[in-house]
Each structure stands twice: as C-alpha cells, then as structure tokens.
N, C-alpha and C. Protein backbone atom coordinates (compact mmCIF):
# COMPACT_ATOMS: atom_id res chain seq x y z
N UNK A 1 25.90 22.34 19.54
CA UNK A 1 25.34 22.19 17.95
C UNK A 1 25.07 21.55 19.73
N UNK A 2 25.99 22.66 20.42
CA UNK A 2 25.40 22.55 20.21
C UNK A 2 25.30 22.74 19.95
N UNK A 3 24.14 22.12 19.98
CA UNK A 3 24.74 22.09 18.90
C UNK A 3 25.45 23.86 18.94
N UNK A 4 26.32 24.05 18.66
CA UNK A 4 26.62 25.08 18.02
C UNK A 4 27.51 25.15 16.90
N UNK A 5 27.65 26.37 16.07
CA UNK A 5 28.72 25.87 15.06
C UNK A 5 29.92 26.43 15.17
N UNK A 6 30.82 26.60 15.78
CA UNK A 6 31.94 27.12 16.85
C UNK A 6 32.42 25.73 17.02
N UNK A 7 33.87 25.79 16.40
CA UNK A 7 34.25 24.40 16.81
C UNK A 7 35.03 25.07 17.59
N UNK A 8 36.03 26.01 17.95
CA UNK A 8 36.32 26.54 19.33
C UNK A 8 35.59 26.31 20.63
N UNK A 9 35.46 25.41 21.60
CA UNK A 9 34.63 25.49 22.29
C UNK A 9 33.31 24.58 22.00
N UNK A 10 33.18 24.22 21.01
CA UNK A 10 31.84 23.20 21.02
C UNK A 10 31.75 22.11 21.33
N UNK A 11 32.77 21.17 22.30
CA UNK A 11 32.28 20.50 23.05
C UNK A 11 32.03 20.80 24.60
N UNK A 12 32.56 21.91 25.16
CA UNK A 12 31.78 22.52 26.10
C UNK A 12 31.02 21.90 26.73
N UNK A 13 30.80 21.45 28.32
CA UNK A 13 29.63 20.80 28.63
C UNK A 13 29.36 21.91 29.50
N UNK A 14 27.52 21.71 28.96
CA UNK A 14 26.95 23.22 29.65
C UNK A 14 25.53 22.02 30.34
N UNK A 15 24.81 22.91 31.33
CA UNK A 15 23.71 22.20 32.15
C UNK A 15 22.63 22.85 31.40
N UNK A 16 21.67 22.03 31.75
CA UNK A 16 20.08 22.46 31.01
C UNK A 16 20.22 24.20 31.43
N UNK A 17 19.78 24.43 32.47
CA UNK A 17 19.82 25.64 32.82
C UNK A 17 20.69 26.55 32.27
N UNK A 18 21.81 26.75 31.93
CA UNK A 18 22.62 27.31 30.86
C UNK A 18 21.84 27.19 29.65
N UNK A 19 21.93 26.26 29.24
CA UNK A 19 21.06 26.18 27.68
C UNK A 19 19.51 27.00 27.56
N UNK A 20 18.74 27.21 28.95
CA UNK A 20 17.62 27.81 28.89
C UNK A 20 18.05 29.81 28.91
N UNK A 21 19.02 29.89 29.54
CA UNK A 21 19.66 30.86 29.37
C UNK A 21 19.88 31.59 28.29
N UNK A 22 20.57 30.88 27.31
CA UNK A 22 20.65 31.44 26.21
C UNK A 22 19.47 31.71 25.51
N UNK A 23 17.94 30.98 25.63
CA UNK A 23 16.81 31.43 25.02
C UNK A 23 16.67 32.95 25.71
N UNK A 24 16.42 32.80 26.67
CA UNK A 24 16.32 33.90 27.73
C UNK A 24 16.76 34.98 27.46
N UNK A 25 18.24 35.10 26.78
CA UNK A 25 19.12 36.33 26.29
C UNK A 25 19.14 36.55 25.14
N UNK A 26 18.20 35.62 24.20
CA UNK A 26 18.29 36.03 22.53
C UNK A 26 19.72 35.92 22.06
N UNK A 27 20.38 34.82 22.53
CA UNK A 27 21.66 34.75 21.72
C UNK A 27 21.83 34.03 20.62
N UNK A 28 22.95 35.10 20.08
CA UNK A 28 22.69 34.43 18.20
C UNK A 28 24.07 33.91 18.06
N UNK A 29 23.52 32.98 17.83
CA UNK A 29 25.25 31.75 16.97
C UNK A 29 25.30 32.33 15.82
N UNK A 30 26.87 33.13 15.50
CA UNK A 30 26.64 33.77 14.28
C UNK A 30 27.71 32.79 13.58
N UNK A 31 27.84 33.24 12.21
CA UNK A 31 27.99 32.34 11.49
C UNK A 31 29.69 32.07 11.42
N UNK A 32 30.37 31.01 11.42
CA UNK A 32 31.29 30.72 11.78
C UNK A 32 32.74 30.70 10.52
N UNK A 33 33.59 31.12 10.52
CA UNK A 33 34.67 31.44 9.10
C UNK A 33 35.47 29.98 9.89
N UNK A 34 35.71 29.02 8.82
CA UNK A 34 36.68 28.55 9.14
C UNK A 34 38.24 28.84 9.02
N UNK A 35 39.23 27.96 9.57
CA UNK A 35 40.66 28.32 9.57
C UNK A 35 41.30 28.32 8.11
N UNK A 36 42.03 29.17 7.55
CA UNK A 36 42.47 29.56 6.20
C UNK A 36 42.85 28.07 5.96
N UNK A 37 42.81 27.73 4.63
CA UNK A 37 43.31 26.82 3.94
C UNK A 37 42.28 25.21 4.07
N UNK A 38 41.34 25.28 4.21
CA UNK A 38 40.16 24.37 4.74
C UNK A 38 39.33 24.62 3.00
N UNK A 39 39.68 23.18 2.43
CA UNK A 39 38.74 23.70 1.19
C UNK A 39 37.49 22.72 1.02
N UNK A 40 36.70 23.76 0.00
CA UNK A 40 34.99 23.41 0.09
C UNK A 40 35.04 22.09 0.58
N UNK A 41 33.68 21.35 0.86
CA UNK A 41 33.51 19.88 0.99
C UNK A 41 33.52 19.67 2.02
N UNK A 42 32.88 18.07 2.31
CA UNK A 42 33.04 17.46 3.33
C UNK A 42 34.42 17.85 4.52
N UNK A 43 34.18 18.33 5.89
CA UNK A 43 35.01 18.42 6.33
C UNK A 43 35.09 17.43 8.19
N UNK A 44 35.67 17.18 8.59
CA UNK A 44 35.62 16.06 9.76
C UNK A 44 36.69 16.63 11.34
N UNK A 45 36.63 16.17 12.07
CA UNK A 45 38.05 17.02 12.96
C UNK A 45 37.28 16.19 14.64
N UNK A 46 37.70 16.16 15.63
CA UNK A 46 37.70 15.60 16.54
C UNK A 46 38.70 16.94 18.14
N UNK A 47 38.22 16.22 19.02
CA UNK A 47 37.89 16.94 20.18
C UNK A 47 39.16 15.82 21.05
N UNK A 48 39.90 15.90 21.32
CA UNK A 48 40.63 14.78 22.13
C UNK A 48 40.17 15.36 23.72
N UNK A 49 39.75 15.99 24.55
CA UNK A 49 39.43 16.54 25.68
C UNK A 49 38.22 15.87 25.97
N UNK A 50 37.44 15.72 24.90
CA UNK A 50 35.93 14.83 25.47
C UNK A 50 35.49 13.41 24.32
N UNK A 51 36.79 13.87 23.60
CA UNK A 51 36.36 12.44 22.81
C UNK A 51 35.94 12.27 21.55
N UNK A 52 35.15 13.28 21.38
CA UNK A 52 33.95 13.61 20.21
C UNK A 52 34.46 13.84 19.16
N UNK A 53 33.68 13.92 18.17
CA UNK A 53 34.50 13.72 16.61
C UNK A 53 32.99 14.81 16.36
N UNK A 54 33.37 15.58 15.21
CA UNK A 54 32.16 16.00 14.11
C UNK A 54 32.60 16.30 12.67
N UNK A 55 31.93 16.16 12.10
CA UNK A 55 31.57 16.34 10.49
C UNK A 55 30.94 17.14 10.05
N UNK A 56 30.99 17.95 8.99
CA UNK A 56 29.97 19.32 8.78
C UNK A 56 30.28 19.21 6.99
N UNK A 57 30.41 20.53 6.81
CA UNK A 57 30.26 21.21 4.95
C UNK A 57 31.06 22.74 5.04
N UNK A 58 31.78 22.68 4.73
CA UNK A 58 32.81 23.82 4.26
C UNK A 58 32.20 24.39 3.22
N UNK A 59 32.21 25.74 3.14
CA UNK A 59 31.69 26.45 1.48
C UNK A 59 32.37 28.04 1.81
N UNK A 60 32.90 27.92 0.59
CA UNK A 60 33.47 29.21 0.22
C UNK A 60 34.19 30.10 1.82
N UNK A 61 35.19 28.86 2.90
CA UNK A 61 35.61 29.30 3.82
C UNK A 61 34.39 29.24 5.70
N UNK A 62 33.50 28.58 5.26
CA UNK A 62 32.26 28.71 6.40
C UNK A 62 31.91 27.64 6.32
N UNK A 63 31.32 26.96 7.74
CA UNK A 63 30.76 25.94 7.52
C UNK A 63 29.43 26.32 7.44
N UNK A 64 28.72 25.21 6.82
CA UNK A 64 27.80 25.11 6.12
C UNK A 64 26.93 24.14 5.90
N UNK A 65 25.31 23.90 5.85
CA UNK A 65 24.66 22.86 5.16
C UNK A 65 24.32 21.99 6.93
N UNK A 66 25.36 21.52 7.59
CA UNK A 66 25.11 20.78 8.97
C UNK A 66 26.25 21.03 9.56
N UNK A 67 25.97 20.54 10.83
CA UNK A 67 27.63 20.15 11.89
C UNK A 67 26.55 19.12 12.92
N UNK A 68 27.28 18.20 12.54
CA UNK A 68 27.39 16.78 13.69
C UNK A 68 28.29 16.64 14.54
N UNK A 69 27.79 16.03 15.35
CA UNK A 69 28.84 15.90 17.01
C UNK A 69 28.46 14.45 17.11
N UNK A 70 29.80 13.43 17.01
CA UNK A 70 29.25 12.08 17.74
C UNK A 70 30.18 11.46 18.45
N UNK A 71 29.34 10.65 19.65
CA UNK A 71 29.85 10.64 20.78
C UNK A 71 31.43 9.63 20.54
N UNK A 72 31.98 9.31 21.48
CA UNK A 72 32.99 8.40 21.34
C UNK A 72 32.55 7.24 20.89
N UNK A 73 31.73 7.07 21.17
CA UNK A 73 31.33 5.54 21.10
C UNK A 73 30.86 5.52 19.26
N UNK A 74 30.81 6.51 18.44
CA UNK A 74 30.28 6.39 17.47
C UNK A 74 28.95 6.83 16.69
N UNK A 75 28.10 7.16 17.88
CA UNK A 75 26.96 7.15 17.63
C UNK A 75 26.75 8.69 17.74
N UNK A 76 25.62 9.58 17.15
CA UNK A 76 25.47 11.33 16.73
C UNK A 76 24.61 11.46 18.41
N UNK A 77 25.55 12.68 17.99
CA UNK A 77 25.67 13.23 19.84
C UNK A 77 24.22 14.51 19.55
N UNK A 78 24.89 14.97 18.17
CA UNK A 78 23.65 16.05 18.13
C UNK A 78 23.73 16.62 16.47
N UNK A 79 22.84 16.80 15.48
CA UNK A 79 22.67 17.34 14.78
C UNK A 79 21.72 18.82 14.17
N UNK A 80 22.50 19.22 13.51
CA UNK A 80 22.43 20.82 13.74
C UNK A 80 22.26 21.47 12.24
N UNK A 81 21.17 21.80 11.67
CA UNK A 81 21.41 22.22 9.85
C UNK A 81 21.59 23.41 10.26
N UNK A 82 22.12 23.91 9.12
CA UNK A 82 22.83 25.60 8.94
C UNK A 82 22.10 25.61 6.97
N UNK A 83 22.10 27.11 7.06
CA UNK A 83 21.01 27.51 5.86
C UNK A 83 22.28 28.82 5.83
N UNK A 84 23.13 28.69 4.82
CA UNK A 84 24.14 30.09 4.58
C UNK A 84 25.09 30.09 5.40
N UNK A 85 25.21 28.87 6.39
CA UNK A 85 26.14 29.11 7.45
C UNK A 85 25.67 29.65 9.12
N UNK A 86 24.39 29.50 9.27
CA UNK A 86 23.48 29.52 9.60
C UNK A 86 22.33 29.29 10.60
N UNK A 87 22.58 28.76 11.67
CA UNK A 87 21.93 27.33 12.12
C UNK A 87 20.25 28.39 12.00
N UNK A 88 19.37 27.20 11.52
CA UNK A 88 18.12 27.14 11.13
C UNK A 88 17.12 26.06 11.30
N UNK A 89 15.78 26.10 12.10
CA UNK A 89 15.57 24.90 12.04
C UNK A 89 15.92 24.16 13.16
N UNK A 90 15.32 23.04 13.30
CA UNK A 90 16.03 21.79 14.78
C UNK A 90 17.12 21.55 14.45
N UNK A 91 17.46 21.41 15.66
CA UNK A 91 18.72 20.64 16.37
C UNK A 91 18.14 19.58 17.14
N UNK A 92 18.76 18.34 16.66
CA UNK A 92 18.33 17.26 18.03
C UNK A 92 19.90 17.03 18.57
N UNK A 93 19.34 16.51 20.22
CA UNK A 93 20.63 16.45 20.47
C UNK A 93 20.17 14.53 21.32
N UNK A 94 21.44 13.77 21.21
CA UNK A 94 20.83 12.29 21.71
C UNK A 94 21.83 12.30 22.91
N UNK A 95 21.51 11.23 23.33
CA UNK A 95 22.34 10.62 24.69
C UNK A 95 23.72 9.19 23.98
N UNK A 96 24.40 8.84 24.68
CA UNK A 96 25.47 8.06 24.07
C UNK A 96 24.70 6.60 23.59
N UNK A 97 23.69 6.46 24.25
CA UNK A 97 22.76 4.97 23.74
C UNK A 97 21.72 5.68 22.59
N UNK A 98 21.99 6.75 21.72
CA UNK A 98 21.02 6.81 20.95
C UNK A 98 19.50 7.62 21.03
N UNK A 99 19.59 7.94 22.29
CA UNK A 99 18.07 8.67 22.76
C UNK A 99 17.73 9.80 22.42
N UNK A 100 16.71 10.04 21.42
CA UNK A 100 16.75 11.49 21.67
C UNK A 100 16.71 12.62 23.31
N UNK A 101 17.16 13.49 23.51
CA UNK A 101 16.85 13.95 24.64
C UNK A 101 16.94 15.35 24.65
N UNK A 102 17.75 16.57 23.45
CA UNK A 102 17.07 18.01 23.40
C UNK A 102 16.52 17.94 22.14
N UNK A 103 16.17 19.15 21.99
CA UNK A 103 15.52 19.72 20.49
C UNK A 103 15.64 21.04 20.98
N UNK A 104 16.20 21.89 19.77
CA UNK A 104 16.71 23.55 20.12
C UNK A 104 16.20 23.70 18.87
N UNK A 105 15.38 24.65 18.31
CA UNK A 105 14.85 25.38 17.42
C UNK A 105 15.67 26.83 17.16
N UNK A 106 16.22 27.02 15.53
CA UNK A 106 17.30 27.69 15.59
C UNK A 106 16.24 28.77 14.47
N UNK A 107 16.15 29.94 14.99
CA UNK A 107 15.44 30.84 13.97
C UNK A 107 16.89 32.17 13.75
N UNK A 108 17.55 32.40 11.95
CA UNK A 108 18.48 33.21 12.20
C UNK A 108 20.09 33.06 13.28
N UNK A 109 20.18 31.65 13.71
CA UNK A 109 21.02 31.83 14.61
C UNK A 109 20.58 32.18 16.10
N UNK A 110 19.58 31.92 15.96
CA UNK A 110 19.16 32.42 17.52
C UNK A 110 18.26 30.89 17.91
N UNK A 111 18.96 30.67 19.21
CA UNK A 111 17.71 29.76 19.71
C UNK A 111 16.54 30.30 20.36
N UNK A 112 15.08 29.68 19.82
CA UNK A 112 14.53 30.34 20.56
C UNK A 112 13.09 29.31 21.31
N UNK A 113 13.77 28.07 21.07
CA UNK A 113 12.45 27.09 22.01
C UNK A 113 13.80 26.33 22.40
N UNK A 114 13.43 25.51 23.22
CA UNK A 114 13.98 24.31 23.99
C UNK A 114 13.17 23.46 24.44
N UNK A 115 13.75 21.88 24.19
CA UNK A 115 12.62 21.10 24.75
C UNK A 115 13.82 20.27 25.15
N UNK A 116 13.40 19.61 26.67
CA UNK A 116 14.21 18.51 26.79
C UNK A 116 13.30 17.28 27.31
N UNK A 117 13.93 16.27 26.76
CA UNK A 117 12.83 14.79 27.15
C UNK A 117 13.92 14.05 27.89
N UNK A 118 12.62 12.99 28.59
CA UNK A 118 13.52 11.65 29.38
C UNK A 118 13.52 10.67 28.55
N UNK A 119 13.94 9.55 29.08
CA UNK A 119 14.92 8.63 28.32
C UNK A 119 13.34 8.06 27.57
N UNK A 120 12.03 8.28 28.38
CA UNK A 120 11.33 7.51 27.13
C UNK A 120 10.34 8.34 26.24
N UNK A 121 10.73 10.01 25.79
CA UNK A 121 10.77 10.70 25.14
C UNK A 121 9.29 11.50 26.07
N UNK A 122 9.44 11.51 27.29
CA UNK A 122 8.09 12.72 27.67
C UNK A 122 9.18 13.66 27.52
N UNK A 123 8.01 14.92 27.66
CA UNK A 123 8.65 16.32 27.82
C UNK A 123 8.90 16.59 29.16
N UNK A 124 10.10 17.46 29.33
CA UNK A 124 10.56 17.55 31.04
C UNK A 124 10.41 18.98 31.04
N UNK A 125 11.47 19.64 30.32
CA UNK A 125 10.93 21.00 30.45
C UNK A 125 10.45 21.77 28.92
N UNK A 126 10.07 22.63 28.88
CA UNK A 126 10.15 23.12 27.37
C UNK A 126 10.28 25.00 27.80
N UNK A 127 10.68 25.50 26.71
CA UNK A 127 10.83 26.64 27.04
C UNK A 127 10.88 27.25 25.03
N UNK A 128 10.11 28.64 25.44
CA UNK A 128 10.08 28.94 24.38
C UNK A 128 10.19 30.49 24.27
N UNK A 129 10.67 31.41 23.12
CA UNK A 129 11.26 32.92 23.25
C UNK A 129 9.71 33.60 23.18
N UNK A 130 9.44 34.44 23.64
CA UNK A 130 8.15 35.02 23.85
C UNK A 130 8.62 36.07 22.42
N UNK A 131 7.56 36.04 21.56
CA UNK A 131 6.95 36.91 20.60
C UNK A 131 7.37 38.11 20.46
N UNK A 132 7.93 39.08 20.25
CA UNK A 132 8.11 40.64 19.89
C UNK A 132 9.23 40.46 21.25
C-alpha cells in the first residue's frame, strides 16, 4: 500500500527503482482473501519486524474500502483505497515526519504512474504506463 494490500509481506522495504519496476511490468495487486474467521468491519494488526501497524475494512472475507500503514511513531506511512477489494485510485505514501513523498495511481489493481517528491514536495521522478 504499498501501499499494497497483501499483508503477507507488506511491509517489505523495496527502493524507488523496484517500485518503477512494477509500472514497467503491468503488475496487478489482486485482490486479497483474508485469514478464515476475520469478521466484516473495521480490522487493525501490526508488523513487529518493522514496527508498523495498519488498519483497513474487512467485507464478506476481503479487505476492502482502504489499508493504512503507520509508521511507529504513529503517524500514516501510506494510504491506499480499494473499490471491491481493489486498489483504485491514489495511494499517497509519507515519510515518518509526515511528508508526503510517493503517489502510485492504482487503475484495476495495477499501478500505472508513479511520482516521487522531495521533502519540499518538487517532483523527482515521475513515471507513467504508456497507453495500449
């Protein structure tokens, strides 16, 4: 979430270049079943390996609606809407003081722009899925 919605693995630390990668390959975050017995609603769970905590929406066994990632310190590491389970739409992702610093555009589960900024929000790189 990154964002993804894979809590297997979603705190993962990956480098810009990885993340441009995945535009590159048309990869689709498909939609994620949670673990049996997880019912509808608000659901929460944490990462002891990097710290991180997130919060999302359970529905009918899937998460759903968002998945948040925030850092130790408290503050949202990255937010991510899902449409059916889904990711759709931006993703921002911040730094531990609050900064914005990606934006991943999620069409279908697929990322297909990337933008990353510096700490006083220029654009550094951007990258976007070419058309057909």
């Amino acid at each position: 979430m990154l964002s993804a919605c894979s809590i297997q693995g979603i705190f993962e630390k990956q480098d810009v270049s990885t993340q441009f990668e995945i535009v590159k390959q048309r990869r689709v975050i498909e939609k994620h079943k949670t673990s049996q017995g997880i019912p509808d609603g608000e659901f929460s769970g944490s990462d002891s390996s990097y710290g991180r905590t997130f919060k999302t929406f359970v529905k009918h066994g899937y998460i759903d609606k968002y998945f948040d990632i925030y850092h130790p310190n408290g503050k949202l590491h990255s937010h991510t809407v899902l449409v059916d389970g889904i990711a759709q739409g931006w993703s921002f992702g911040y730094t531990p003081e609050g900064i914005l610093r990606t934006k991943l555009l999620y069409k279908d589960g697929a990322v297909i722009e990337i933008i990353l900024l510096d700490e006083k929000g220029n654009v550094i790189q951007h990258i976007k899925q070419k058309e057909g």
